[in-house]
PDB file of N, CA and C in Angstrom:
ATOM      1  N   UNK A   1       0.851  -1.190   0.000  1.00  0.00           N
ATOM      2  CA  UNK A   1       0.000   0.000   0.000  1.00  0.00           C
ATOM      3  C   UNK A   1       0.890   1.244   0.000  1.00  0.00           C
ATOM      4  N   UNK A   2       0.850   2.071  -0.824  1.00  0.00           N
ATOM      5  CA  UNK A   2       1.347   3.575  -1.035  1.00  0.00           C
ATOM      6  C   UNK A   2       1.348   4.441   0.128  1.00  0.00           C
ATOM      7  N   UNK A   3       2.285   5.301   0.536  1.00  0.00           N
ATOM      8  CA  UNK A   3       2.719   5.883   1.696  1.00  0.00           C
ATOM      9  C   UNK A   3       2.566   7.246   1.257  1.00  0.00           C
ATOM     10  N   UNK A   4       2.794   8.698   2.035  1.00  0.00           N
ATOM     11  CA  UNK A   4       3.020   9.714   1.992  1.00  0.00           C
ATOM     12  C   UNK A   4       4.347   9.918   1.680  1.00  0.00           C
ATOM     13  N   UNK A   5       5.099   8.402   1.728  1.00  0.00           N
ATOM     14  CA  UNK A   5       6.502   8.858   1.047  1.00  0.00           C
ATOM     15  C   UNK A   5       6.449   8.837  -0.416  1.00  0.00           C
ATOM     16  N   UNK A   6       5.624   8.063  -0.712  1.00  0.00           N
ATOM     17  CA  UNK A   6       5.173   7.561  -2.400  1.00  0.00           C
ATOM     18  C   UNK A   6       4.505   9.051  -3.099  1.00  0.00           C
ATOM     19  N   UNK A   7       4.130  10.371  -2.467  1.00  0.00           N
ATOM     20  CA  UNK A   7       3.524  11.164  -3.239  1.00  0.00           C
ATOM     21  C   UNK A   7       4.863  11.923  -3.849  1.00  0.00           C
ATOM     22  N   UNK A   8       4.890  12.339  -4.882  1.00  0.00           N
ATOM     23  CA  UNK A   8       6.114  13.251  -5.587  1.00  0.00           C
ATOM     24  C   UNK A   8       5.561  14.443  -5.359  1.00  0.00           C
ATOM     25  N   UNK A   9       6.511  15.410  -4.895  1.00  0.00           N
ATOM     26  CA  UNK A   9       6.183  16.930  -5.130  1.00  0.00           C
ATOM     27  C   UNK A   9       7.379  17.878  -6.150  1.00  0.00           C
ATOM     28  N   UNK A  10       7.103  18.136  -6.830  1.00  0.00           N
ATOM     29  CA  UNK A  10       8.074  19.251  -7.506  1.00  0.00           C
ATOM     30  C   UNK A  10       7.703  20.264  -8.190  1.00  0.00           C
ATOM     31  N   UNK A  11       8.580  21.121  -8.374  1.00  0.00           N
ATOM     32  CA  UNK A  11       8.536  22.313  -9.554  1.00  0.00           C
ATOM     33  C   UNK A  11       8.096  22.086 -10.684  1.00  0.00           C
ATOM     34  N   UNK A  12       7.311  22.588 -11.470  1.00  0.00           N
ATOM     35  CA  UNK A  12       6.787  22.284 -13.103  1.00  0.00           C
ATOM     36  C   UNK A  12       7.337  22.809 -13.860  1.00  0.00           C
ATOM     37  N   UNK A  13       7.961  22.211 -15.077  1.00  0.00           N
ATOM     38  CA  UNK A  13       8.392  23.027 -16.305  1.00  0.00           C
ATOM     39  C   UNK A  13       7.248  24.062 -16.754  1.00  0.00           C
ATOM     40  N   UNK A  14       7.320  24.876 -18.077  1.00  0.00           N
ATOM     41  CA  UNK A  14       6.730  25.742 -18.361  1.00  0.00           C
ATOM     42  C   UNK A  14       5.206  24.899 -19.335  1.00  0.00           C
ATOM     43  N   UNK A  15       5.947  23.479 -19.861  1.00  0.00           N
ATOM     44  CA  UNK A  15       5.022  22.505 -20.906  1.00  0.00           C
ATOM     45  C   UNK A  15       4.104  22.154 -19.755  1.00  0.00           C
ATOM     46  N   UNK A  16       4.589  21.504 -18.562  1.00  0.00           N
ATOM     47  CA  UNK A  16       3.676  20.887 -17.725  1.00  0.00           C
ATOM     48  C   UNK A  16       3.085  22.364 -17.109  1.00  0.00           C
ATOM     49  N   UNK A  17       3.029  23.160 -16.526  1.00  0.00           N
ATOM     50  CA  UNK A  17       2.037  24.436 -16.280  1.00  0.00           C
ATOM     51  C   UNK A  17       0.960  24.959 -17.374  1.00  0.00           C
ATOM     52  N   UNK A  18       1.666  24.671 -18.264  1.00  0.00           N
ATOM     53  CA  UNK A  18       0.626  24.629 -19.581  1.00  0.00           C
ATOM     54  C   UNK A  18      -0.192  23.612 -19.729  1.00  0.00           C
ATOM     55  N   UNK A  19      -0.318  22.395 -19.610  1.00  0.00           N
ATOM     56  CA  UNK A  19      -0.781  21.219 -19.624  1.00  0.00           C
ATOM     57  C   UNK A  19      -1.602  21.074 -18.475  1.00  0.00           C
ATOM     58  N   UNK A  20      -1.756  21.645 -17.216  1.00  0.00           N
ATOM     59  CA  UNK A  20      -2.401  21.931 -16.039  1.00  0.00           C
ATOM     60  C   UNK A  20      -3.441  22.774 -16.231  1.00  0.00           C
ATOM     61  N   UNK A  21      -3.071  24.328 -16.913  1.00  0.00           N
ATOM     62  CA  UNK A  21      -4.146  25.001 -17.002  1.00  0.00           C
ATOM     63  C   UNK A  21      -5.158  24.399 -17.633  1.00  0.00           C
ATOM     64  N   UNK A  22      -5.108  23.308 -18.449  1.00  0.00           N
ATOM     65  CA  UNK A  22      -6.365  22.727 -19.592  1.00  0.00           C
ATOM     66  C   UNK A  22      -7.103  22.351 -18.569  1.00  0.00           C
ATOM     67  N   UNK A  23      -6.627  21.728 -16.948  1.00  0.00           N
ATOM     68  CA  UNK A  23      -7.475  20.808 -16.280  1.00  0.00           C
ATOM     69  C   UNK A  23      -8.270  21.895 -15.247  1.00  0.00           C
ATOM     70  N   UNK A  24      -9.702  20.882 -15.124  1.00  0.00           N
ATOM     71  CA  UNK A  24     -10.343  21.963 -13.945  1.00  0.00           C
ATOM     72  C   UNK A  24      -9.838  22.121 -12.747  1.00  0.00           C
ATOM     73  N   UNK A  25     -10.659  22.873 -11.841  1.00  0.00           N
ATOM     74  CA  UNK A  25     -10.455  23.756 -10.560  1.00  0.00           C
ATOM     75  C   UNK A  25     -11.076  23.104 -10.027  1.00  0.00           C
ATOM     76  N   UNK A  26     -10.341  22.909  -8.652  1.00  0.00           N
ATOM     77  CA  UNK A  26     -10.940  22.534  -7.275  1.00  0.00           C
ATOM     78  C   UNK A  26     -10.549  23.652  -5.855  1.00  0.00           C
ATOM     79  N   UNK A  27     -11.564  23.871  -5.249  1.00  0.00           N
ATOM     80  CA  UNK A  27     -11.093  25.275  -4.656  1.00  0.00           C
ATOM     81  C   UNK A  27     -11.629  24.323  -2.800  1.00  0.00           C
ATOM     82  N   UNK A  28     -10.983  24.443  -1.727  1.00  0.00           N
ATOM     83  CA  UNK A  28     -11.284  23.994  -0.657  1.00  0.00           C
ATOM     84  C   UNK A  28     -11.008  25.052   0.143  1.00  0.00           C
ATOM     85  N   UNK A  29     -12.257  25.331   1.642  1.00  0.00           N
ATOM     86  CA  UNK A  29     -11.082  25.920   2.705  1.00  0.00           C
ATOM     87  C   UNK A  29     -10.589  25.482   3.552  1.00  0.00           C
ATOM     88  N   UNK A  30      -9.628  26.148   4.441  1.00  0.00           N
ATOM     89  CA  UNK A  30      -9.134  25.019   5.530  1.00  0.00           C
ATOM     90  C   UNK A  30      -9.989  24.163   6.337  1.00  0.00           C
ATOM     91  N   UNK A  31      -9.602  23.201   6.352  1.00  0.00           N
ATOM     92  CA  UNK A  31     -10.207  21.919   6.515  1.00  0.00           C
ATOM     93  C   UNK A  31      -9.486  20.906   7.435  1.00  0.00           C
ATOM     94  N   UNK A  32      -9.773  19.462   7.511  1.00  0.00           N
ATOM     95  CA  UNK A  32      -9.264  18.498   7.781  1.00  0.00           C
ATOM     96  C   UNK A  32     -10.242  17.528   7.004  1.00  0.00           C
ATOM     97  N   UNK A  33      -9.604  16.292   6.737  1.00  0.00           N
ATOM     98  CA  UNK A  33     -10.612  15.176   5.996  1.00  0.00           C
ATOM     99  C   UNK A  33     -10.104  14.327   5.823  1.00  0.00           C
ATOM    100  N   UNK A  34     -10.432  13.078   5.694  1.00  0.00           N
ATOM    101  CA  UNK A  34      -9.460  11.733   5.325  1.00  0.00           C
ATOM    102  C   UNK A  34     -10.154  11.713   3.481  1.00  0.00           C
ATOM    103  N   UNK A  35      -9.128  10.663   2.933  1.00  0.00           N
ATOM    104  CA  UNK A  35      -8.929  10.634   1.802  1.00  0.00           C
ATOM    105  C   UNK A  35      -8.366   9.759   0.960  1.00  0.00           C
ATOM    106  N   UNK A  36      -9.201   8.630   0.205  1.00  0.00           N
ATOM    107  CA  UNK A  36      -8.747   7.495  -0.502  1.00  0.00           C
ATOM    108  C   UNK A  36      -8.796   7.441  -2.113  1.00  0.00           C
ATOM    109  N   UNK A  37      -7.646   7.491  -2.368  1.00  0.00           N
ATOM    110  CA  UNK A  37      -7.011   7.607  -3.679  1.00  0.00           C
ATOM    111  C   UNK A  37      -7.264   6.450  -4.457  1.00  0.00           C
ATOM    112  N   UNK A  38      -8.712   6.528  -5.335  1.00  0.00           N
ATOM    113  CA  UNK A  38      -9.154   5.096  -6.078  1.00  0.00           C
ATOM    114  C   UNK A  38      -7.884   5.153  -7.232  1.00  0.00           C
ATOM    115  N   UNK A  39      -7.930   6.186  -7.515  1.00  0.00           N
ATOM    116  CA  UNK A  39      -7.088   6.640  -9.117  1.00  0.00           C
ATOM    117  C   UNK A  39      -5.642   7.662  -8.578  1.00  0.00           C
ATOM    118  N   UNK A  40      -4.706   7.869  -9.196  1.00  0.00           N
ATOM    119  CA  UNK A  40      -3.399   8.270  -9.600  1.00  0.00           C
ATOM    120  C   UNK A  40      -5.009   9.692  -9.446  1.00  0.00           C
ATOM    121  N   UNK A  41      -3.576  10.968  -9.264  1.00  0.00           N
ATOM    122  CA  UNK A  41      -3.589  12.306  -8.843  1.00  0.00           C
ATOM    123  C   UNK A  41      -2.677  12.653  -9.407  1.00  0.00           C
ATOM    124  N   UNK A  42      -2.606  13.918 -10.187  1.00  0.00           N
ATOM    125  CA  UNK A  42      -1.780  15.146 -10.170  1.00  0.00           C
ATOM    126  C   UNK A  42      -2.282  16.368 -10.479  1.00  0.00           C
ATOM    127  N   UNK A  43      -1.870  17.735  -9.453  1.00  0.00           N
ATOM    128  CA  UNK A  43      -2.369  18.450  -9.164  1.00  0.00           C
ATOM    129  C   UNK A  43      -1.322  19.481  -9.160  1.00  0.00           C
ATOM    130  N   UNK A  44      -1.957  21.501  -9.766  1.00  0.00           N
ATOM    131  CA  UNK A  44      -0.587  22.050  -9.274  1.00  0.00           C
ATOM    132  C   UNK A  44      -1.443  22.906  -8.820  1.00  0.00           C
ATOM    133  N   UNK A  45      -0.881  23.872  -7.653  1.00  0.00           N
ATOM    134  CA  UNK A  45      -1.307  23.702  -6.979  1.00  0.00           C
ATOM    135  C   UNK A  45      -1.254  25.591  -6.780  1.00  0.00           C
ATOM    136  N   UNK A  46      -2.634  26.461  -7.202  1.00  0.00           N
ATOM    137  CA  UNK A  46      -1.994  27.760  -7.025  1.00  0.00           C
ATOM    138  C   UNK A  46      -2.109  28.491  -6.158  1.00  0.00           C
ATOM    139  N   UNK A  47      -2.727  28.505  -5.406  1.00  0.00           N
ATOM    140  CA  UNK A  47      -3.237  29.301  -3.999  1.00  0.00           C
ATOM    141  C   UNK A  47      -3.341  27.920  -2.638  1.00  0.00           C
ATOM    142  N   UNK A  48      -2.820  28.367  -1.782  1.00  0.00           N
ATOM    143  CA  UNK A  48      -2.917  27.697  -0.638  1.00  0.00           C
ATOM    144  C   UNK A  48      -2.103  26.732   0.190  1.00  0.00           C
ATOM    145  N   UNK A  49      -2.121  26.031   1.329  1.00  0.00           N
ATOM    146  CA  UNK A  49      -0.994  25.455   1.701  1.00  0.00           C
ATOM    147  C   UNK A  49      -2.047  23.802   2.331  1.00  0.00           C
ATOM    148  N   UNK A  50      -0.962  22.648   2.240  1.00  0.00           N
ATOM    149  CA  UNK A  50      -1.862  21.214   2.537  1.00  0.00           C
ATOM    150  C   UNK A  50      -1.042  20.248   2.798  1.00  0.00           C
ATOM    151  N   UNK A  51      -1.148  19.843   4.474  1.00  0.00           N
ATOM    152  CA  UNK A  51      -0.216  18.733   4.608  1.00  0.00           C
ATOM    153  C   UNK A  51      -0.883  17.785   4.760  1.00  0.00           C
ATOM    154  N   UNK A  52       0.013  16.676   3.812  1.00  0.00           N
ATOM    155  CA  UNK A  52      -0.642  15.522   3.751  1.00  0.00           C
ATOM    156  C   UNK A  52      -0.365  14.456   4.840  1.00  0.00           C
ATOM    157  N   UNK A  53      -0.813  13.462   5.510  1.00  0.00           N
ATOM    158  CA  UNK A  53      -0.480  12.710   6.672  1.00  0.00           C
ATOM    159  C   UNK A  53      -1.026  11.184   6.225  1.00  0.00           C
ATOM    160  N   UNK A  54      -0.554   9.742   6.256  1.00  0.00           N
ATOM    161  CA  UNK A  54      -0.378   9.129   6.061  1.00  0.00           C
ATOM    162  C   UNK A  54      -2.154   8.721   6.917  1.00  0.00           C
ATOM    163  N   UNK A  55      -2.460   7.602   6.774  1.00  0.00           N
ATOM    164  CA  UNK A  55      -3.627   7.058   7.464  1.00  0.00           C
ATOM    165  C   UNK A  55      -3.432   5.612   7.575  1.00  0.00           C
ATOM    166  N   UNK A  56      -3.790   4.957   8.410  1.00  0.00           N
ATOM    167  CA  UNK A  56      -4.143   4.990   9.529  1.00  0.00           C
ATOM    168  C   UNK A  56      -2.988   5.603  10.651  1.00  0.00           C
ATOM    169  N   UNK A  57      -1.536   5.123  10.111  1.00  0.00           N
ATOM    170  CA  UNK A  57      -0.403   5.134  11.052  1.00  0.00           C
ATOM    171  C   UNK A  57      -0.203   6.906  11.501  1.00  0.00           C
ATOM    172  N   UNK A  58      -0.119   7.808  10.461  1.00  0.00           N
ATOM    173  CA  UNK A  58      -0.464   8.835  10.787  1.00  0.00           C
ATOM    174  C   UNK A  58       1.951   9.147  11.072  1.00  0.00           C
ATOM    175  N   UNK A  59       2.327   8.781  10.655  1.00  0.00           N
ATOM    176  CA  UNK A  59       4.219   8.749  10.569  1.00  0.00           C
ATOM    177  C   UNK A  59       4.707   9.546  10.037  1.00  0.00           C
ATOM    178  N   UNK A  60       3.962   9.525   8.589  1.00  0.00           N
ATOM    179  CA  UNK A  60       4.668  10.497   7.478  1.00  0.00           C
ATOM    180  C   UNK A  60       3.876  11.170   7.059  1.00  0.00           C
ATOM    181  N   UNK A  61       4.308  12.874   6.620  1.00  0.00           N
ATOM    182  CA  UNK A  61       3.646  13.404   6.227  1.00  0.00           C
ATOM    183  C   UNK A  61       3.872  14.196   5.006  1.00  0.00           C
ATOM    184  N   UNK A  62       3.766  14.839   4.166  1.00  0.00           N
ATOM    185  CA  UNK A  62       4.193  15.731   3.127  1.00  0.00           C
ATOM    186  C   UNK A  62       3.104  16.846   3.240  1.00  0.00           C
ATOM    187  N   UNK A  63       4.107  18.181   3.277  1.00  0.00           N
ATOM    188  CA  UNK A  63       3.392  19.941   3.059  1.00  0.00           C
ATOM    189  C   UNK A  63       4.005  20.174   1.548  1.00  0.00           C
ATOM    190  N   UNK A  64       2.808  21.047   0.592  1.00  0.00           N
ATOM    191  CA  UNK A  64       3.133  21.369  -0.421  1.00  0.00           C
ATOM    192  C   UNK A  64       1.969  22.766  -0.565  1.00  0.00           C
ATOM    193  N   UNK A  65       2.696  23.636  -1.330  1.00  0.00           N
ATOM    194  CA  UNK A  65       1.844  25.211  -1.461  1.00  0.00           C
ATOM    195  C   UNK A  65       1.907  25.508  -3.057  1.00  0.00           C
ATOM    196  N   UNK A  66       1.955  26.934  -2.987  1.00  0.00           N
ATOM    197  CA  UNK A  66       1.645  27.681  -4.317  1.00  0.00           C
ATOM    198  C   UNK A  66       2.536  27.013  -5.389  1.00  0.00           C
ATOM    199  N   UNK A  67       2.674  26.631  -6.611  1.00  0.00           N
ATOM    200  CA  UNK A  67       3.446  26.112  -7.710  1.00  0.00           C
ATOM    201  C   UNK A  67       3.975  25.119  -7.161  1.00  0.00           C
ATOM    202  N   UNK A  68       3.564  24.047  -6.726  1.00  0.00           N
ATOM    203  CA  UNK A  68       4.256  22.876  -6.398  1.00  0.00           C
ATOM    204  C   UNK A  68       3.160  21.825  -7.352  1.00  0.00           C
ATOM    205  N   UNK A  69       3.837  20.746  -7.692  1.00  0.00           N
ATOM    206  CA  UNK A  69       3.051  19.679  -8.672  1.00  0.00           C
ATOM    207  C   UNK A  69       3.154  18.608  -7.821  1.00  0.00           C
ATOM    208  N   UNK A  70       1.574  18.318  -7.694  1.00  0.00           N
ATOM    209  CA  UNK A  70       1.781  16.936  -6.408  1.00  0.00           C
ATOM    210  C   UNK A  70       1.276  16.053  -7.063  1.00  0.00           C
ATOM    211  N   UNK A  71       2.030  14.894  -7.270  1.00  0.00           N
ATOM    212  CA  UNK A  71       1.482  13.442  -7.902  1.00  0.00           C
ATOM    213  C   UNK A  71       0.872  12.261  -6.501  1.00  0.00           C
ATOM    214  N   UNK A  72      -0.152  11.935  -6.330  1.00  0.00           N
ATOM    215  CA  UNK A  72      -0.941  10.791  -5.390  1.00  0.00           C
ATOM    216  C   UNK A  72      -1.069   9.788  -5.903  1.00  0.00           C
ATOM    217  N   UNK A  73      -0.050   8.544  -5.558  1.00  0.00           N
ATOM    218  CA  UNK A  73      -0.529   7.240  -5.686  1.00  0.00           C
ATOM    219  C   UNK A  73      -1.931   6.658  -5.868  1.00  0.00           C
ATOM    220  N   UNK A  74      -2.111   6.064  -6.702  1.00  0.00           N
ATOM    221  CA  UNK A  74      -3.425   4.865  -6.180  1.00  0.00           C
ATOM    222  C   UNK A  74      -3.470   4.024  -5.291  1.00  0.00           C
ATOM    223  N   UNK A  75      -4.673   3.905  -4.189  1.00  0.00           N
ATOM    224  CA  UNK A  75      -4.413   3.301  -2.989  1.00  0.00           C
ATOM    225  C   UNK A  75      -3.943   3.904  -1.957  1.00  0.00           C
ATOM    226  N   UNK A  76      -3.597   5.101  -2.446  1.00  0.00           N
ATOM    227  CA  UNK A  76      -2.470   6.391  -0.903  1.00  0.00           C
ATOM    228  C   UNK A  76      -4.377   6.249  -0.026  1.00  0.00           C
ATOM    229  N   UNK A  77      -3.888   6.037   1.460  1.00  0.00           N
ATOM    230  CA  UNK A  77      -4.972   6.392   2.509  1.00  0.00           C
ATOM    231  C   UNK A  77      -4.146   7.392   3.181  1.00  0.00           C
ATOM    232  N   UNK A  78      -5.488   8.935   3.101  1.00  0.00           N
ATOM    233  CA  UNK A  78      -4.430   9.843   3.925  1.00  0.00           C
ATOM    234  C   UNK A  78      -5.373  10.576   4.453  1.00  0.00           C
ATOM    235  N   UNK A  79      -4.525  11.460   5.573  1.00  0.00           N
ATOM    236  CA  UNK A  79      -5.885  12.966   5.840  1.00  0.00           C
ATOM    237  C   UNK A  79      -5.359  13.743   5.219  1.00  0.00           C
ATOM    238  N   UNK A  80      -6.129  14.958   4.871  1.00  0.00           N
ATOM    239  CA  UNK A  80      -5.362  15.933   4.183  1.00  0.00           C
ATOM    240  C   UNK A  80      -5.743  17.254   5.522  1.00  0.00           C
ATOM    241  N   UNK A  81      -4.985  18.001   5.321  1.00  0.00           N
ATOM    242  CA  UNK A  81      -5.069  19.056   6.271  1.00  0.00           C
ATOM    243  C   UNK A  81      -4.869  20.804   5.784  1.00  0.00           C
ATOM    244  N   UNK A  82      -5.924  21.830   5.128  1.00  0.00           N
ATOM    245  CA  UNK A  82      -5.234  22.166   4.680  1.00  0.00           C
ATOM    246  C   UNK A  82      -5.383  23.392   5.500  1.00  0.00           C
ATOM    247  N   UNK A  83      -4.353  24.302   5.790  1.00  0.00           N
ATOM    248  CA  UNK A  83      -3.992  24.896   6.476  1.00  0.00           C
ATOM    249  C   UNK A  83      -4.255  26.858   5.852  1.00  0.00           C
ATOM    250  N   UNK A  84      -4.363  26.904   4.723  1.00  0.00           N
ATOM    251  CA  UNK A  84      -4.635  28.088   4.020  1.00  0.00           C
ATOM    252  C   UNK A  84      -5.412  27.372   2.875  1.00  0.00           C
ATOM    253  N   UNK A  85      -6.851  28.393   2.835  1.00  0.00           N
ATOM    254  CA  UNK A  85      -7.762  27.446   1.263  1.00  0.00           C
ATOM    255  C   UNK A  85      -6.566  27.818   0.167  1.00  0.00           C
ATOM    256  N   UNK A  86      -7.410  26.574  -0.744  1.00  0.00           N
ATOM    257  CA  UNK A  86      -6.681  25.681  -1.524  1.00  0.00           C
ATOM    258  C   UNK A  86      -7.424  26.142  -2.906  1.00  0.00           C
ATOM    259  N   UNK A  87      -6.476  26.466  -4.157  1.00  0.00           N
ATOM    260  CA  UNK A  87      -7.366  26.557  -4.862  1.00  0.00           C
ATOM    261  C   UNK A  87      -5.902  26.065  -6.357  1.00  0.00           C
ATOM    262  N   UNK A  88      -6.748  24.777  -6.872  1.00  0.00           N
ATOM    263  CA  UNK A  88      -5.552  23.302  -7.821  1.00  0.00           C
ATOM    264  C   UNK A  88      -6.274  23.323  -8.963  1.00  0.00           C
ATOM    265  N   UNK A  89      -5.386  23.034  -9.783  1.00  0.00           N
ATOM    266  CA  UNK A  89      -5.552  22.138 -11.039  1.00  0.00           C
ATOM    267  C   UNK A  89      -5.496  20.843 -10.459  1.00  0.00           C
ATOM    268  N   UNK A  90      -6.315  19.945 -11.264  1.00  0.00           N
ATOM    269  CA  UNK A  90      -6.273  18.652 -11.080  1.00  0.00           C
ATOM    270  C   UNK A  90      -6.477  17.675 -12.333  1.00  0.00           C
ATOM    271  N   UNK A  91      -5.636  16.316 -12.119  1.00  0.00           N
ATOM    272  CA  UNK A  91      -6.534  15.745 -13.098  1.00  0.00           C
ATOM    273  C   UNK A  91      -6.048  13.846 -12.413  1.00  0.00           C
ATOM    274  N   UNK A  92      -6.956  13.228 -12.670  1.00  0.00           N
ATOM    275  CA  UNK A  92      -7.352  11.863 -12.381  1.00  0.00           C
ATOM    276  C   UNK A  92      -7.100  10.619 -13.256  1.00  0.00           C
ATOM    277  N   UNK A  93      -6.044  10.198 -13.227  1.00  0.00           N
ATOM    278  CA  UNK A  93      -5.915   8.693 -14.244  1.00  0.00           C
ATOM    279  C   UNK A  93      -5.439   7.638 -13.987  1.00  0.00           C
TER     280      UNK A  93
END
């Protein structure tokens, strides 16, 4: 089963920021919530801040904010926490 170590976070080239804007908007405010990843995630990410925390064990965690590209395993069980609303590109495959 996929960990919070398994999510990638990085910087986007200028092709992949372009390739993001095509995808829709998801806008959240701070929150807390658990969260099961049927499908692969990637998301960039333009307004807001969200640490992710592993579930059930709750060990590892990953924080990612404004221009960061977050890829989510399939199968990742996590809470998400987000700490400033959130407002992503996303897309699901």
């Amino acid at each position: 089963m996929p960990t919070a170590k398994d999510i990638i976070v990085k910087k986007p080239d200028d092709q992949e920021i372009s390739t993001c804007k095509q995808w829709p908007i998801w806008e959240c405010e701070k929150s807390t919530f658990d969260w099961d990843y049927t499908q692969s995630e990637t998301c960039l990410l333009l307004e807001g801040e969200v640490t992710v925390t592993d579930r059930p064990a709750g060990e590892t965690s990953v924080t990612f904010g404004p221009g960061d590209m977050v890829t989510f395993p399939k199968g990742l069980a996590c809470i998400w926490q987000i700490t400033k609303d959130v407002k992503k590109h996303y897309n699901f495959s």
